[in-house]
PDB file of N, CA and C in Angstrom:
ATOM      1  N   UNK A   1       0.851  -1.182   0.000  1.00  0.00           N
ATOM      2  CA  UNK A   1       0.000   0.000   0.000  1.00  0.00           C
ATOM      3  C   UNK A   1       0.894   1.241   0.000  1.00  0.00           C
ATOM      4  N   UNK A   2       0.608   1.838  -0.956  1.00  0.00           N
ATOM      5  CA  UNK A   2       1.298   3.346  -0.634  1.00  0.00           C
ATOM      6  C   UNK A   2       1.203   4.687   0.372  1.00  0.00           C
ATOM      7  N   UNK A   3       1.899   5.094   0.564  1.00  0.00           N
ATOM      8  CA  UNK A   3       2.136   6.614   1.855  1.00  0.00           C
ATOM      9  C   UNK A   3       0.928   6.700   2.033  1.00  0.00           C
ATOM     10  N   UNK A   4       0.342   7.342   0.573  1.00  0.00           N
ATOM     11  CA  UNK A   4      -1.208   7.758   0.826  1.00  0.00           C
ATOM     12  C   UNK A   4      -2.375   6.848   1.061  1.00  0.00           C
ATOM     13  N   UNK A   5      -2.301   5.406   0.535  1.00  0.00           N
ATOM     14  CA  UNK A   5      -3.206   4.985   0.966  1.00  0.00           C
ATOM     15  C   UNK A   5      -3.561   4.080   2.698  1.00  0.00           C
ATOM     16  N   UNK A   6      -1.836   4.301   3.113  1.00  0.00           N
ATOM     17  CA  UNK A   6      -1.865   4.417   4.369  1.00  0.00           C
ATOM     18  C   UNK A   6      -2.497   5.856   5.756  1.00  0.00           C
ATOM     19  N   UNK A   7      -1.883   6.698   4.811  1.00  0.00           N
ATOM     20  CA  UNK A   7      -2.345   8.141   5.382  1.00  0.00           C
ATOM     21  C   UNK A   7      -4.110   7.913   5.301  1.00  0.00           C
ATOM     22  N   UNK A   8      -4.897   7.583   4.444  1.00  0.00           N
ATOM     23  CA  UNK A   8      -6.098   7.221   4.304  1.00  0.00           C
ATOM     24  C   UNK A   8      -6.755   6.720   5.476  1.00  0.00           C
ATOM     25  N   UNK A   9      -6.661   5.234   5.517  1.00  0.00           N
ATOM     26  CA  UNK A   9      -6.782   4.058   6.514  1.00  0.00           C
ATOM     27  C   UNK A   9      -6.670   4.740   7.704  1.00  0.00           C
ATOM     28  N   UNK A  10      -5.795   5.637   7.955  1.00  0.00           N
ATOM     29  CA  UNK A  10      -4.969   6.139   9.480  1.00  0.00           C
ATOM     30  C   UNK A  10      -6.122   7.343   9.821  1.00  0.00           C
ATOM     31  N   UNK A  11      -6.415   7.867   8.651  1.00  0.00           N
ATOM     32  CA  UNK A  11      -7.467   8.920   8.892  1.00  0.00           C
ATOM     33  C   UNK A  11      -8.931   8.732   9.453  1.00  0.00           C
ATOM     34  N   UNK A  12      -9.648   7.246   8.643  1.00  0.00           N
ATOM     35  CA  UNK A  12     -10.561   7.175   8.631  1.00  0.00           C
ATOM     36  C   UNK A  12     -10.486   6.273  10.216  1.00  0.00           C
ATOM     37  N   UNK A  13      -9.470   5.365  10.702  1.00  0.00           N
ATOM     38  CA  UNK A  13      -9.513   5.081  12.108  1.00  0.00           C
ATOM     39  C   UNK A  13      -9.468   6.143  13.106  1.00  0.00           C
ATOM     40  N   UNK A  14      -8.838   7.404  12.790  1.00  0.00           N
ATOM     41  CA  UNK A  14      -9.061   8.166  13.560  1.00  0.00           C
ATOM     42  C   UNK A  14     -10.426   8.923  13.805  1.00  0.00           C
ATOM     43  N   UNK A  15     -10.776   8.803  12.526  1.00  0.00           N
ATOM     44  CA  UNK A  15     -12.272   9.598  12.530  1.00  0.00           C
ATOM     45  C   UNK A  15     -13.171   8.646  13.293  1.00  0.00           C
ATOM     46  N   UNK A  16     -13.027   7.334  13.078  1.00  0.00           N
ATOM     47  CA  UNK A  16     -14.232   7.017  13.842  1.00  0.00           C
ATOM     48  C   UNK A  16     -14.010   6.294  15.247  1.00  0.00           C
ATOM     49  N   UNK A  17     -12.579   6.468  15.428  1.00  0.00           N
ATOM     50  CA  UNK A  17     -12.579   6.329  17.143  1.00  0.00           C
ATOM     51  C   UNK A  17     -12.971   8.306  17.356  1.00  0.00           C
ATOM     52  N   UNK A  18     -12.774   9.138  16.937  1.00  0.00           N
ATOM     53  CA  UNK A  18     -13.280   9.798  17.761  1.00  0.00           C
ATOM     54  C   UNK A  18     -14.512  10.723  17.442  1.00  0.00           C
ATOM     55  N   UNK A  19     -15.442   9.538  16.839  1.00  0.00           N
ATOM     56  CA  UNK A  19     -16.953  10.152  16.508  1.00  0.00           C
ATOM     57  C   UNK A  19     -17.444   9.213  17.796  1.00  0.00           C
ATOM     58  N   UNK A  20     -16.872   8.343  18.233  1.00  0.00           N
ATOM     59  CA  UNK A  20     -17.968   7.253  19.707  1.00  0.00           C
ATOM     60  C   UNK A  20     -17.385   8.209  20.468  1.00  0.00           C
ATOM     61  N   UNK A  21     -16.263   8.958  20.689  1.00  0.00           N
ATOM     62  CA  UNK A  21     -15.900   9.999  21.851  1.00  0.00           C
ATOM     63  C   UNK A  21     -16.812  10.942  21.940  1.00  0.00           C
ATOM     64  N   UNK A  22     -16.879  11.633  20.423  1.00  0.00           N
ATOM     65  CA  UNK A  22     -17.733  12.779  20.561  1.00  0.00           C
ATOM     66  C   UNK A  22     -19.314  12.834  21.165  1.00  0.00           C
ATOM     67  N   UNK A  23     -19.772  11.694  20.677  1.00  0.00           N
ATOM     68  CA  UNK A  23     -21.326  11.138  20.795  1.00  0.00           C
ATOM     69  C   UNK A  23     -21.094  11.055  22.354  1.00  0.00           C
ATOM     70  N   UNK A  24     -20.262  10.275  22.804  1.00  0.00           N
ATOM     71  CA  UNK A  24     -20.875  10.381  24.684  1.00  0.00           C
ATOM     72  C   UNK A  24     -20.091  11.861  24.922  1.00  0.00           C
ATOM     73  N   UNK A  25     -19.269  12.807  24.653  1.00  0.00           N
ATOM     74  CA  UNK A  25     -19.227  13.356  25.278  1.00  0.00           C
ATOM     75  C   UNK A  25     -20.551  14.669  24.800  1.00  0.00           C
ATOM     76  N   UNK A  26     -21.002  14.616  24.078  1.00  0.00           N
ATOM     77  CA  UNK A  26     -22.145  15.318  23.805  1.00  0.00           C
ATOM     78  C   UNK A  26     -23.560  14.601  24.356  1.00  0.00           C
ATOM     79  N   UNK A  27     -23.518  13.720  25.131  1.00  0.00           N
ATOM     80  CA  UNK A  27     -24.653  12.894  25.743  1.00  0.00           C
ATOM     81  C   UNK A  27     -24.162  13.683  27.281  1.00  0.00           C
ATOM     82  N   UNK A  28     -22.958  13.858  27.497  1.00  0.00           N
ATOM     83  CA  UNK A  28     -22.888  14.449  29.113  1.00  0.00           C
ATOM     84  C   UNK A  28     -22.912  15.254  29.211  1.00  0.00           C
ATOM     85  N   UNK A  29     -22.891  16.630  28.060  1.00  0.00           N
ATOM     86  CA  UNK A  29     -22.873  17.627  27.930  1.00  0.00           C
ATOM     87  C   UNK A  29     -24.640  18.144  28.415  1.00  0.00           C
ATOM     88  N   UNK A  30     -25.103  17.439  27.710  1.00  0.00           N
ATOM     89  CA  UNK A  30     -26.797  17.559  27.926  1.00  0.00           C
ATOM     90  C   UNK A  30     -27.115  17.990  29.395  1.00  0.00           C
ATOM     91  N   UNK A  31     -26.149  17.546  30.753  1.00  0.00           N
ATOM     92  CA  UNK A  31     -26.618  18.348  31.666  1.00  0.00           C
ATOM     93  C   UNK A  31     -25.255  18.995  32.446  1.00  0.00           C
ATOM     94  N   UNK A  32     -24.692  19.902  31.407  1.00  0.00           N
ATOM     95  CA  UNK A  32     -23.839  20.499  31.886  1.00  0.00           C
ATOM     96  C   UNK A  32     -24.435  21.942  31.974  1.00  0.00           C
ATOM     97  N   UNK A  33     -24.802  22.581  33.168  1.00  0.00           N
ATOM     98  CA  UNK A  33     -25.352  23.932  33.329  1.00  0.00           C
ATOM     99  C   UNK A  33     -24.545  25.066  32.992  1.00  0.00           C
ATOM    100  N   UNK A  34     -24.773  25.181  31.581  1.00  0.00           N
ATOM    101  CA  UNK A  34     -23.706  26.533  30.937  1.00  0.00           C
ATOM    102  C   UNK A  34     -24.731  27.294  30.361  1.00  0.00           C
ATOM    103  N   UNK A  35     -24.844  28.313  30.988  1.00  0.00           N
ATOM    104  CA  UNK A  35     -26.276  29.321  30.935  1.00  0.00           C
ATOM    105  C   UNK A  35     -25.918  30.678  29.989  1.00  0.00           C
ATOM    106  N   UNK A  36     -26.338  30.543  28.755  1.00  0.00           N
ATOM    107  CA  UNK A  36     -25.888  31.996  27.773  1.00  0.00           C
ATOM    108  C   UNK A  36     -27.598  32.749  27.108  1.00  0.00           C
ATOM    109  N   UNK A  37     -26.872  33.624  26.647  1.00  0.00           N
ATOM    110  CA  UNK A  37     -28.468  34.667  26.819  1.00  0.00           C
ATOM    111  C   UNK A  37     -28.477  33.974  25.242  1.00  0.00           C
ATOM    112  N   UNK A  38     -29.816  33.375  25.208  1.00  0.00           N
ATOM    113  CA  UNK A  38     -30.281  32.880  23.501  1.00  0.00           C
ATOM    114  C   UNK A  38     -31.497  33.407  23.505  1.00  0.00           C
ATOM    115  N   UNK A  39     -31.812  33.932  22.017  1.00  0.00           N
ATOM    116  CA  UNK A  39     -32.944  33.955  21.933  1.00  0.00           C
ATOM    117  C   UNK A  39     -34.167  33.051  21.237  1.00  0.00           C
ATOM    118  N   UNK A  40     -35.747  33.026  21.746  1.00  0.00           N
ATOM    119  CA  UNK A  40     -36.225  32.113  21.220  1.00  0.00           C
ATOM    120  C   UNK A  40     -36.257  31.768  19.791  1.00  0.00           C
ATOM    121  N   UNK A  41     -35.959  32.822  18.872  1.00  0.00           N
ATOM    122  CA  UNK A  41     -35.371  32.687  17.606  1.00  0.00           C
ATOM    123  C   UNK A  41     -34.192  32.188  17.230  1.00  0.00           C
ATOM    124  N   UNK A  42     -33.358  32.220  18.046  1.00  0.00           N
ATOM    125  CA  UNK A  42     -31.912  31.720  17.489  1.00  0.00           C
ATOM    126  C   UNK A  42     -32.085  29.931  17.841  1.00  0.00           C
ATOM    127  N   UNK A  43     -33.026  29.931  19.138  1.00  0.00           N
ATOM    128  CA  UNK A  43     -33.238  28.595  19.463  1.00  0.00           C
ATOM    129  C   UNK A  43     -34.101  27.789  17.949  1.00  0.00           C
ATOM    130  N   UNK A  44     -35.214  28.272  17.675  1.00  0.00           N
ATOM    131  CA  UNK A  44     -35.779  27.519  16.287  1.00  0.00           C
ATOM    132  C   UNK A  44     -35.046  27.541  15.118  1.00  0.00           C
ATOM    133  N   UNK A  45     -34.156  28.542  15.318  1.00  0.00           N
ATOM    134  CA  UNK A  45     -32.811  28.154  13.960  1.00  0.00           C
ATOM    135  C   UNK A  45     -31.687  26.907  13.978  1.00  0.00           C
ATOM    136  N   UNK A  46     -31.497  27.242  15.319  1.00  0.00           N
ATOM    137  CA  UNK A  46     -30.787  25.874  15.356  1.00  0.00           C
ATOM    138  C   UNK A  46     -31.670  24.802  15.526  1.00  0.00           C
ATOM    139  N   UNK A  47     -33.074  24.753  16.040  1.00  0.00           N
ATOM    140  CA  UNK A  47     -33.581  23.409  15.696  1.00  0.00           C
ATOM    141  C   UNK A  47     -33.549  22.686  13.992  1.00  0.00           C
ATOM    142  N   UNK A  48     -34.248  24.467  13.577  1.00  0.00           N
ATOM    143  CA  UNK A  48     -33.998  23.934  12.030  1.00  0.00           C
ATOM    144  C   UNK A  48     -32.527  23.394  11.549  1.00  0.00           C
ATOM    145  N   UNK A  49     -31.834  23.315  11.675  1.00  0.00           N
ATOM    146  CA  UNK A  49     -30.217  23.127  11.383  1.00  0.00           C
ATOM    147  C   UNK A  49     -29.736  22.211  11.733  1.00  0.00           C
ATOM    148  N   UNK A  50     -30.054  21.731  13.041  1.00  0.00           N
ATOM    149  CA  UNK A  50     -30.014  20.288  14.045  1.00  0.00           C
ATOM    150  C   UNK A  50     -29.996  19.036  12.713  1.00  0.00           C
ATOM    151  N   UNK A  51     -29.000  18.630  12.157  1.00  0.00           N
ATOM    152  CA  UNK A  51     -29.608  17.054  11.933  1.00  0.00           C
ATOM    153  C   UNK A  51     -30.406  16.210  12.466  1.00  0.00           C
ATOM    154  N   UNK A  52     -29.351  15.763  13.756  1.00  0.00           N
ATOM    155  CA  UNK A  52     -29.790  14.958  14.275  1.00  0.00           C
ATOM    156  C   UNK A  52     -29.335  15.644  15.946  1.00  0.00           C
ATOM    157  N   UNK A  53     -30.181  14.870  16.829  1.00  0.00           N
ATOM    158  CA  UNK A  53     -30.131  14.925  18.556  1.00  0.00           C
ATOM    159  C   UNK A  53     -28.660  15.098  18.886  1.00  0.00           C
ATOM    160  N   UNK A  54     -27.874  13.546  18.280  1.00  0.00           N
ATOM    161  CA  UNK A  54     -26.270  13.840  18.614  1.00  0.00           C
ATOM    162  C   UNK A  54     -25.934  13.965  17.324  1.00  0.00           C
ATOM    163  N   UNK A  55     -24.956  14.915  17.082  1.00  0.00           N
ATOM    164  CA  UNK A  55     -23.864  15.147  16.193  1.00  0.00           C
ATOM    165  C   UNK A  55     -22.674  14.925  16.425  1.00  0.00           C
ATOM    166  N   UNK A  56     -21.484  15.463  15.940  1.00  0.00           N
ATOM    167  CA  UNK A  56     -19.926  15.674  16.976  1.00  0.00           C
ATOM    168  C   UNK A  56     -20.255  17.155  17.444  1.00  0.00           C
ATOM    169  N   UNK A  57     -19.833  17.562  19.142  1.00  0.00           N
ATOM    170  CA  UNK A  57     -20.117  18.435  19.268  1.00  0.00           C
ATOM    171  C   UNK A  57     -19.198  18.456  20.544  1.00  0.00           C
ATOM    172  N   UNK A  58     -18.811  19.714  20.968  1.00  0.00           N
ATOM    173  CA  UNK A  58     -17.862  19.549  22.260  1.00  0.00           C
ATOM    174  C   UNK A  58     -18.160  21.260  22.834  1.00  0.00           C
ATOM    175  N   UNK A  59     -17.122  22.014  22.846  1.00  0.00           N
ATOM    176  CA  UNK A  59     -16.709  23.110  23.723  1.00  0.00           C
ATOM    177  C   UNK A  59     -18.154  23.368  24.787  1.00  0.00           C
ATOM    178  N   UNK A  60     -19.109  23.729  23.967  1.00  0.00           N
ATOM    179  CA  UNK A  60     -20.343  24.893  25.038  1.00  0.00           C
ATOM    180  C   UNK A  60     -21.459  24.573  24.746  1.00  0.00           C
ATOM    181  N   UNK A  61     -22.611  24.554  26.065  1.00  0.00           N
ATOM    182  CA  UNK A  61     -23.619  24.076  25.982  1.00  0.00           C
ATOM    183  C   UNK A  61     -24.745  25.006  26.419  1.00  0.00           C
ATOM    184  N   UNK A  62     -25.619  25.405  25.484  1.00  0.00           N
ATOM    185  CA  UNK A  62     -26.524  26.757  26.012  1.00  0.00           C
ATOM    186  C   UNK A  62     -27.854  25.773  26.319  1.00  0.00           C
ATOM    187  N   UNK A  63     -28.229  26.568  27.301  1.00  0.00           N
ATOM    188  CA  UNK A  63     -29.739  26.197  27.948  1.00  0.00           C
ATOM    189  C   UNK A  63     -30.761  27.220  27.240  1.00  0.00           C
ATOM    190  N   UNK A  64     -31.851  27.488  27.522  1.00  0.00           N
ATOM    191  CA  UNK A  64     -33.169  28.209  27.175  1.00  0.00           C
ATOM    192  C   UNK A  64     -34.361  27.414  27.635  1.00  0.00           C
ATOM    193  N   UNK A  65     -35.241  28.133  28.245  1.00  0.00           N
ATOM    194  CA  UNK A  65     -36.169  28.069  28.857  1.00  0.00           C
ATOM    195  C   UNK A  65     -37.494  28.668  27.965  1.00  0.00           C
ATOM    196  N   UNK A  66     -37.856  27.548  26.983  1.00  0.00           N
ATOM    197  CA  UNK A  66     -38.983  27.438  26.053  1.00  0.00           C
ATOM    198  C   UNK A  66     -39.953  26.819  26.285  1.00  0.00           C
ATOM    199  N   UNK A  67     -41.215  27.346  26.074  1.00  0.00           N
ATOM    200  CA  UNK A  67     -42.238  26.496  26.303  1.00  0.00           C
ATOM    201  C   UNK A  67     -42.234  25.138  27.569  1.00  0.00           C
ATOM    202  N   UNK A  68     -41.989  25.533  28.275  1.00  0.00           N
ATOM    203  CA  UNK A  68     -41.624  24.752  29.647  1.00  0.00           C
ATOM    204  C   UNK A  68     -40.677  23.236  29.734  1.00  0.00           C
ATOM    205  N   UNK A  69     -40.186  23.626  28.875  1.00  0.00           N
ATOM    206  CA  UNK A  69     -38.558  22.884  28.429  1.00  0.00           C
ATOM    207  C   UNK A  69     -37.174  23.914  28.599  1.00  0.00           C
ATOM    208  N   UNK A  70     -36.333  22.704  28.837  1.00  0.00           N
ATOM    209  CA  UNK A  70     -34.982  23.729  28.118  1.00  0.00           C
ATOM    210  C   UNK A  70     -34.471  23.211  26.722  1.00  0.00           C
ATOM    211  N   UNK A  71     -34.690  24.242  26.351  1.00  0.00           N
ATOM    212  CA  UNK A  71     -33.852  23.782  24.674  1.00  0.00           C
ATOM    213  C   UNK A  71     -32.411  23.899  25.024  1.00  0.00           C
ATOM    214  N   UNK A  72     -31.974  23.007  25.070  1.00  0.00           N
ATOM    215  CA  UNK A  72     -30.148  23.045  24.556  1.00  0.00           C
ATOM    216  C   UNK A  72     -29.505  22.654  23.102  1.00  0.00           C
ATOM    217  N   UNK A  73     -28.714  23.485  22.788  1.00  0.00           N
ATOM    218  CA  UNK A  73     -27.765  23.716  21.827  1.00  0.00           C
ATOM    219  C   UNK A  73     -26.378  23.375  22.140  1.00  0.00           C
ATOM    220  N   UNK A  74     -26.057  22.268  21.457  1.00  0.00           N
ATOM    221  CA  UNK A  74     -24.551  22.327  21.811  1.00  0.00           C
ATOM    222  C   UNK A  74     -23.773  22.996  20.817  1.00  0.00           C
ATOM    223  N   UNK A  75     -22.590  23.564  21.360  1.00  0.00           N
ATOM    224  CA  UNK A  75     -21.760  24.581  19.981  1.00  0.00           C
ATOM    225  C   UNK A  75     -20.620  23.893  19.849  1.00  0.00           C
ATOM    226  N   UNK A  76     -20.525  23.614  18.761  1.00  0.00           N
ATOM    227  CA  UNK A  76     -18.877  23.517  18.244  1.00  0.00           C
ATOM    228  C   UNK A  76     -18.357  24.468  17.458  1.00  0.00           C
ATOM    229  N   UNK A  77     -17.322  24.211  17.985  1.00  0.00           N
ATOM    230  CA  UNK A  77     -16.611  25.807  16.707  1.00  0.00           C
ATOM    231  C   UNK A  77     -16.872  26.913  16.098  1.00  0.00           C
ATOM    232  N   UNK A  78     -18.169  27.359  17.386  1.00  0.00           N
ATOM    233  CA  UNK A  78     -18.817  28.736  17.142  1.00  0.00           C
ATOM    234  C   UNK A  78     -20.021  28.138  15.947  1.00  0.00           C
ATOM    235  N   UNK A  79     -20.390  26.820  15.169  1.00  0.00           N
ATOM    236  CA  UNK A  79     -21.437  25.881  14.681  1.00  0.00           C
ATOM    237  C   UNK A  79     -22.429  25.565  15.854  1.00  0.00           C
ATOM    238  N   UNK A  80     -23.429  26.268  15.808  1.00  0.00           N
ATOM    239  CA  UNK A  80     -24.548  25.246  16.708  1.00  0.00           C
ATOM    240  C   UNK A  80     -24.706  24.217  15.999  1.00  0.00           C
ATOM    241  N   UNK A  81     -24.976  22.370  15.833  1.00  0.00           N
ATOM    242  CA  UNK A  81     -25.042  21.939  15.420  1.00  0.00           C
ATOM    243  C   UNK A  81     -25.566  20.635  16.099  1.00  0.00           C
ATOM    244  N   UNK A  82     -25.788  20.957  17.372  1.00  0.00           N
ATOM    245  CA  UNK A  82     -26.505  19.729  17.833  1.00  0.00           C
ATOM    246  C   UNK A  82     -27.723  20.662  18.817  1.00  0.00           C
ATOM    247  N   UNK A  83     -28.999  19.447  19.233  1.00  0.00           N
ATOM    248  CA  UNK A  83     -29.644  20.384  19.397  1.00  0.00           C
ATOM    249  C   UNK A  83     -30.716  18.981  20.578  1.00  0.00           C
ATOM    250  N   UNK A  84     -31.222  19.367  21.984  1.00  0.00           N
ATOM    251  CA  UNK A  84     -31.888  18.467  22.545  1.00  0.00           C
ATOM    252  C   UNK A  84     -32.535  18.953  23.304  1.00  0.00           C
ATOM    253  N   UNK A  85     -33.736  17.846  24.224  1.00  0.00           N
ATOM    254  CA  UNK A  85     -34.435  19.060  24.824  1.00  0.00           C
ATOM    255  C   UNK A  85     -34.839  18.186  26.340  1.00  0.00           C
ATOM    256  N   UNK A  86     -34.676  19.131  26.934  1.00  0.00           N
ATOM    257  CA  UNK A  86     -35.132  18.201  28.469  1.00  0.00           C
ATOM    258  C   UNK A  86     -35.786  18.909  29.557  1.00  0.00           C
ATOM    259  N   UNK A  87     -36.692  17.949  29.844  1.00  0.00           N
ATOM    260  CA  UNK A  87     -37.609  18.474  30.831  1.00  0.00           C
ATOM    261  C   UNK A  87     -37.207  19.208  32.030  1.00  0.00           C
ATOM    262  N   UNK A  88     -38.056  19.949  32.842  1.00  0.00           N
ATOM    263  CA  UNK A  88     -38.020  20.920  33.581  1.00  0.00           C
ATOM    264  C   UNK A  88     -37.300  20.049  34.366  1.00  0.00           C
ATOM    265  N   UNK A  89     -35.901  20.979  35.288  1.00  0.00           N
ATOM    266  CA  UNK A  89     -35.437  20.160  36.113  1.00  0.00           C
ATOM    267  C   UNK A  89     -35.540  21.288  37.787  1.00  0.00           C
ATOM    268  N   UNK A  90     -36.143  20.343  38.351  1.00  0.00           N
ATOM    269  CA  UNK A  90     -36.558  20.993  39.772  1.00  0.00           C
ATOM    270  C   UNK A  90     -35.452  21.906  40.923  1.00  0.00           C
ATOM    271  N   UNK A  91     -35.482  22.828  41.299  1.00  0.00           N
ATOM    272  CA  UNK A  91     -34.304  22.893  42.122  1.00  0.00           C
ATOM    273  C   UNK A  91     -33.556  24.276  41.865  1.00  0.00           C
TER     274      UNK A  91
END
């Protein structure tokens, strides 16, 4: 196999050992209390935009207090791109 089609192989193992990283660490993120001023508009943009529940997603996690949920947004790289929602939490 040549340089590159080693460089390949090496890439794509890296990519997907660290897409199972990203996925749980964006599952713990979900109740990490990082509180930023969003608005209910910026919140339905990123729903619209949301693929899916988990994406790859890491640094920051915004809350909002919608319709008696919190919408969270997780941000990567200044990308909102993941997007979940969880019930009122007491306390």
């Amino acid at each position: 196999m040549t340089y590159w089609g080693w460089l390949l192989v090496g890439i794509a193992l890296l990519l997907t050992a660290l897409s199972g990283t990203q996925t749980s660490l964006c599952q713990r993120m979900r109740s990490v209390p990082v509180y930023r001023g969003l608005t209910y508009w910026e919140v339905q943009q990123i729903a619209k935009a949301a693929p899916t529940s988990f994406t790859p997603c890491g640094e920051d996690t915004i809350r909002r207090w919608v319709s008696g949920r919190y919408q969270i947004a997780l941000r990567f790289n200044r990308y909102d791109i993941c997007l979940g929602v969880e019930e009122e939490i007491d306390g």
